[in-house]
C-alpha atoms as a PDB file:
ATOM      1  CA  UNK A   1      35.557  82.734 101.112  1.00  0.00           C
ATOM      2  CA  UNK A   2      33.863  85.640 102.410  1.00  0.00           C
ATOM      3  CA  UNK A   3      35.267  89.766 101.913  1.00  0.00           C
ATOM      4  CA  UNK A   4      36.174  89.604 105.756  1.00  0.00           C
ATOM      5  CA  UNK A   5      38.372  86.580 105.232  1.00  0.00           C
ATOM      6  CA  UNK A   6      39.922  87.823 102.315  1.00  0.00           C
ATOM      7  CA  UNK A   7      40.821  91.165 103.796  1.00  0.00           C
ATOM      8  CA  UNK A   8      41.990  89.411 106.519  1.00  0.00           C
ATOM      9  CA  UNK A   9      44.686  87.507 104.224  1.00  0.00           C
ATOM     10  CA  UNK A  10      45.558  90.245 102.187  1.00  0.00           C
ATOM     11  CA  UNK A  11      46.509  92.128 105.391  1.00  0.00           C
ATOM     12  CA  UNK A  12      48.232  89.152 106.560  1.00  0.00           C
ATOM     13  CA  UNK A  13      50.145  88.956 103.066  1.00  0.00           C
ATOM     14  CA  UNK A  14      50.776  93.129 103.242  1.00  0.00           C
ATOM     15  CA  UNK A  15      52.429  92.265 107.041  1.00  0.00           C
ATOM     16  CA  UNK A  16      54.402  88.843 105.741  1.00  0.00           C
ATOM     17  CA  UNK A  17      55.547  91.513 102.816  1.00  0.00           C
ATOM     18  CA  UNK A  18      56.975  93.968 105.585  1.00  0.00           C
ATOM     19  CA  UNK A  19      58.312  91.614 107.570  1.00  0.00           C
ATOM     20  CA  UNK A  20      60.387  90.007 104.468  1.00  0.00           C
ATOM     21  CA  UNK A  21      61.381  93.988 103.584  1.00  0.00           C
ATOM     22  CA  UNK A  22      62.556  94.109 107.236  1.00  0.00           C
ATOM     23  CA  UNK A  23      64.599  91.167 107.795  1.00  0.00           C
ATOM     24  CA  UNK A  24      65.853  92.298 104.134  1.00  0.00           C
ATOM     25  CA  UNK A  25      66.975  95.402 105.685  1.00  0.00           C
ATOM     26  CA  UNK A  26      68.012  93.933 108.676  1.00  0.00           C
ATOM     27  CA  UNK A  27      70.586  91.391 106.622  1.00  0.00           C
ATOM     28  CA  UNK A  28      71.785  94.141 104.751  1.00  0.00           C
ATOM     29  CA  UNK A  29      72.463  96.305 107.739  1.00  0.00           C
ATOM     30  CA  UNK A  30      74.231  93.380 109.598  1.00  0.00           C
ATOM     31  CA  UNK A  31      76.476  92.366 106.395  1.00  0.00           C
ATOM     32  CA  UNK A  32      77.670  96.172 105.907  1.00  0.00           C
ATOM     33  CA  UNK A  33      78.431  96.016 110.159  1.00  0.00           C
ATOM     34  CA  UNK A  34      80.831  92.630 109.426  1.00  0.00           C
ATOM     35  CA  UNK A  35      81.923  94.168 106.267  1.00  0.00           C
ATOM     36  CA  UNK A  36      83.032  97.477 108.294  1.00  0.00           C
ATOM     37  CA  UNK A  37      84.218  95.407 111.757  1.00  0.00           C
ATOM     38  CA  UNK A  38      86.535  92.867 109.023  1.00  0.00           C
ATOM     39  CA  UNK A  39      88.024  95.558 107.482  1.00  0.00           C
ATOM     40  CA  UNK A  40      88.892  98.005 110.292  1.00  0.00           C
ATOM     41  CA  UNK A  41      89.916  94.570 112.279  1.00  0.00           C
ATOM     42  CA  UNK A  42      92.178  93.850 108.803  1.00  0.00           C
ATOM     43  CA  UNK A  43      93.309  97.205 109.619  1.00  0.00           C
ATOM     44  CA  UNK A  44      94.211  97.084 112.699  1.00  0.00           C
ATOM     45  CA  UNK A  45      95.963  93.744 112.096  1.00  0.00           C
ATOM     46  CA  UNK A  46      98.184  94.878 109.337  1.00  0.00           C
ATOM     47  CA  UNK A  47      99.134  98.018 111.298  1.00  0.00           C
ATOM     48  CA  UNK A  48      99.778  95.583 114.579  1.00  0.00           C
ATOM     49  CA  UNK A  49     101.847  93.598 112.373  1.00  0.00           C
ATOM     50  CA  UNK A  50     104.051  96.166 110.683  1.00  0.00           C
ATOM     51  CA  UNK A  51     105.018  97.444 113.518  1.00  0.00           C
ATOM     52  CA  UNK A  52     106.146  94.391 115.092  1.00  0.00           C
ATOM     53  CA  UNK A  53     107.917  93.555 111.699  1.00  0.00           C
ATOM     54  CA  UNK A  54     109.334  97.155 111.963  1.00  0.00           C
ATOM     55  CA  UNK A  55     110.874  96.683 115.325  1.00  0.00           C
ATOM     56  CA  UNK A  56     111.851  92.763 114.813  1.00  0.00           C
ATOM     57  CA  UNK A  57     113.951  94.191 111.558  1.00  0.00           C
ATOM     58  CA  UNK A  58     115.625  96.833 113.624  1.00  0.00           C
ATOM     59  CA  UNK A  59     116.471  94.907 116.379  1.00  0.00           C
ATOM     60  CA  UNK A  60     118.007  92.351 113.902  1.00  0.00           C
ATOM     61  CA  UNK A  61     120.199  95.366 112.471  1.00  0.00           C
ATOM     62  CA  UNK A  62     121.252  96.731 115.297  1.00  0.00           C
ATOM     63  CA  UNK A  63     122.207  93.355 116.321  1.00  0.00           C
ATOM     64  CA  UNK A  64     124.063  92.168 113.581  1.00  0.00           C
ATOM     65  CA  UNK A  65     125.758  95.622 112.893  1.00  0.00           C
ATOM     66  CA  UNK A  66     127.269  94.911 116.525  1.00  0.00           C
ATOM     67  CA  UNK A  67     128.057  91.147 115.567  1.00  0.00           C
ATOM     68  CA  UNK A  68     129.610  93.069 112.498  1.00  0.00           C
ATOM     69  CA  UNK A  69     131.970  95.415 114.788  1.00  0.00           C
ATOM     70  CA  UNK A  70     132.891  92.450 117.110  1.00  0.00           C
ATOM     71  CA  UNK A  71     133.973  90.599 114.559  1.00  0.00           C
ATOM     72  CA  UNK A  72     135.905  93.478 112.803  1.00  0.00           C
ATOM     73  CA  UNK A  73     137.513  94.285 116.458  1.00  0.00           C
ATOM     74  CA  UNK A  74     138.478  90.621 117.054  1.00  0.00           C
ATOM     75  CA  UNK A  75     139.795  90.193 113.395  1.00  0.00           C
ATOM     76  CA  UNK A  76     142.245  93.004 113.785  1.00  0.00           C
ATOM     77  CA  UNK A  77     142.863  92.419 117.504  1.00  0.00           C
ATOM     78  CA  UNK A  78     144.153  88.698 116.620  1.00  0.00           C
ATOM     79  CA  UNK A  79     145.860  90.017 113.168  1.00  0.00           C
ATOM     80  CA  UNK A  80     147.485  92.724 115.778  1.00  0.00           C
ATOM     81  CA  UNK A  81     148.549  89.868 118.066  1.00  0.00           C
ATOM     82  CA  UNK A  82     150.235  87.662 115.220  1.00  0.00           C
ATOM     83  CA  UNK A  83     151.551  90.551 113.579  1.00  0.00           C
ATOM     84  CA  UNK A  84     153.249  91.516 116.704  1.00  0.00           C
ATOM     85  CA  UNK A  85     154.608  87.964 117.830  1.00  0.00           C
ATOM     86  CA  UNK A  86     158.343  87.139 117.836  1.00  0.00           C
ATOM     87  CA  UNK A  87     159.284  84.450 115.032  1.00  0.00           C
ATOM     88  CA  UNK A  88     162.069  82.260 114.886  1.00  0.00           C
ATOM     89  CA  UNK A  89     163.065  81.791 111.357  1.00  0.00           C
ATOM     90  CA  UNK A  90     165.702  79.767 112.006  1.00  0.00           C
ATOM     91  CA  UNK A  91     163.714  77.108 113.852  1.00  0.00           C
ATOM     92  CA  UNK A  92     161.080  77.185 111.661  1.00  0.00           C
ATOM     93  CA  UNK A  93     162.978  76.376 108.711  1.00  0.00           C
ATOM     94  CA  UNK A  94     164.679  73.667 110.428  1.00  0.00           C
ATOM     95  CA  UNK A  95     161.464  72.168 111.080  1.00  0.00           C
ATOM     96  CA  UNK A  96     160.679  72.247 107.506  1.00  0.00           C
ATOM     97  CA  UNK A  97     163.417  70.394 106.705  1.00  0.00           C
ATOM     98  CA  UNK A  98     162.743  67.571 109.199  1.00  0.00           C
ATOM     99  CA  UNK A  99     159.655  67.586 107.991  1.00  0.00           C
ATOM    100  CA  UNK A 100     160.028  68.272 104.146  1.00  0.00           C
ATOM    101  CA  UNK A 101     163.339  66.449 103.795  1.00  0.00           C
ATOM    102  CA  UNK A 102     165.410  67.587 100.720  1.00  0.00           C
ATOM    103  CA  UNK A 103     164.871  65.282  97.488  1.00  0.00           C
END
C-alpha cells in the first residue's frame, strides 16, 4: 500500500470518526428533545386531569349536598304530614283486638 492510499484511509477513518461523533450528538440531542416533549406532555396531562378531577368532585358535592337538602325537606315535610293527621284511637284499638284477640 502506497502513502497516497494510506492517507487516503486515514482521512476516510478521521471522516467515519466525525460522522460517529455526529450521529452521537445527534442521538443525544434527540433523546433530551423526547425527554423534554414526555415530561412537559406528563405535565400537561396531570394538570388536564386535575382539573377535570377538580370539577367532577365539585359537581358531585354540590349534587349530593342538594340530594342531602331534598331529602332533609321531604323527611320533615312527610314527618309534618303524619304528625299533623287526625287519629282515631278508638278504631285503632279495636282493630287490634280483632286482630290480636285477647288470650
Amino acid at each position: 500500500m502506497n502513502e497516497s492510499e494510506q492517507d487516503v484511509i486515514e482521512h476516510l477513518l478521521l471522516v467515519e470518526g466525525k460522522a460517529a461523533e455526529l450521529v452521537e450528538e445527534a442521538q443525544t440531542e434527540a433523546d433530551s428533545r423526547l425527554r423534554d416533549a414526555r415530561a412537559k406532555a406528563d405535565e400537561d396531562f396531570r394538570s388536564g386531569y386535575q382539573t377535570i378531577v377538580s370539577e367532577l368532585e365539585s359537581d358531585y358535592t354540590s349534587k349530593a349536598s342538594a340530594l342531602d337538602e331534598k331529602h332533609s325537606q321531604d323527611l320533615n315535610s312527610y314527618k309534618e304530614k303524619i304528625l299533623q293527621s287526625q287519629k282515631d284511637m278508638q278504631s285503632f284499638n279495636q282493630l287490634l283486638d280483632k286482630v290480636f284477640p285477647a288470650v
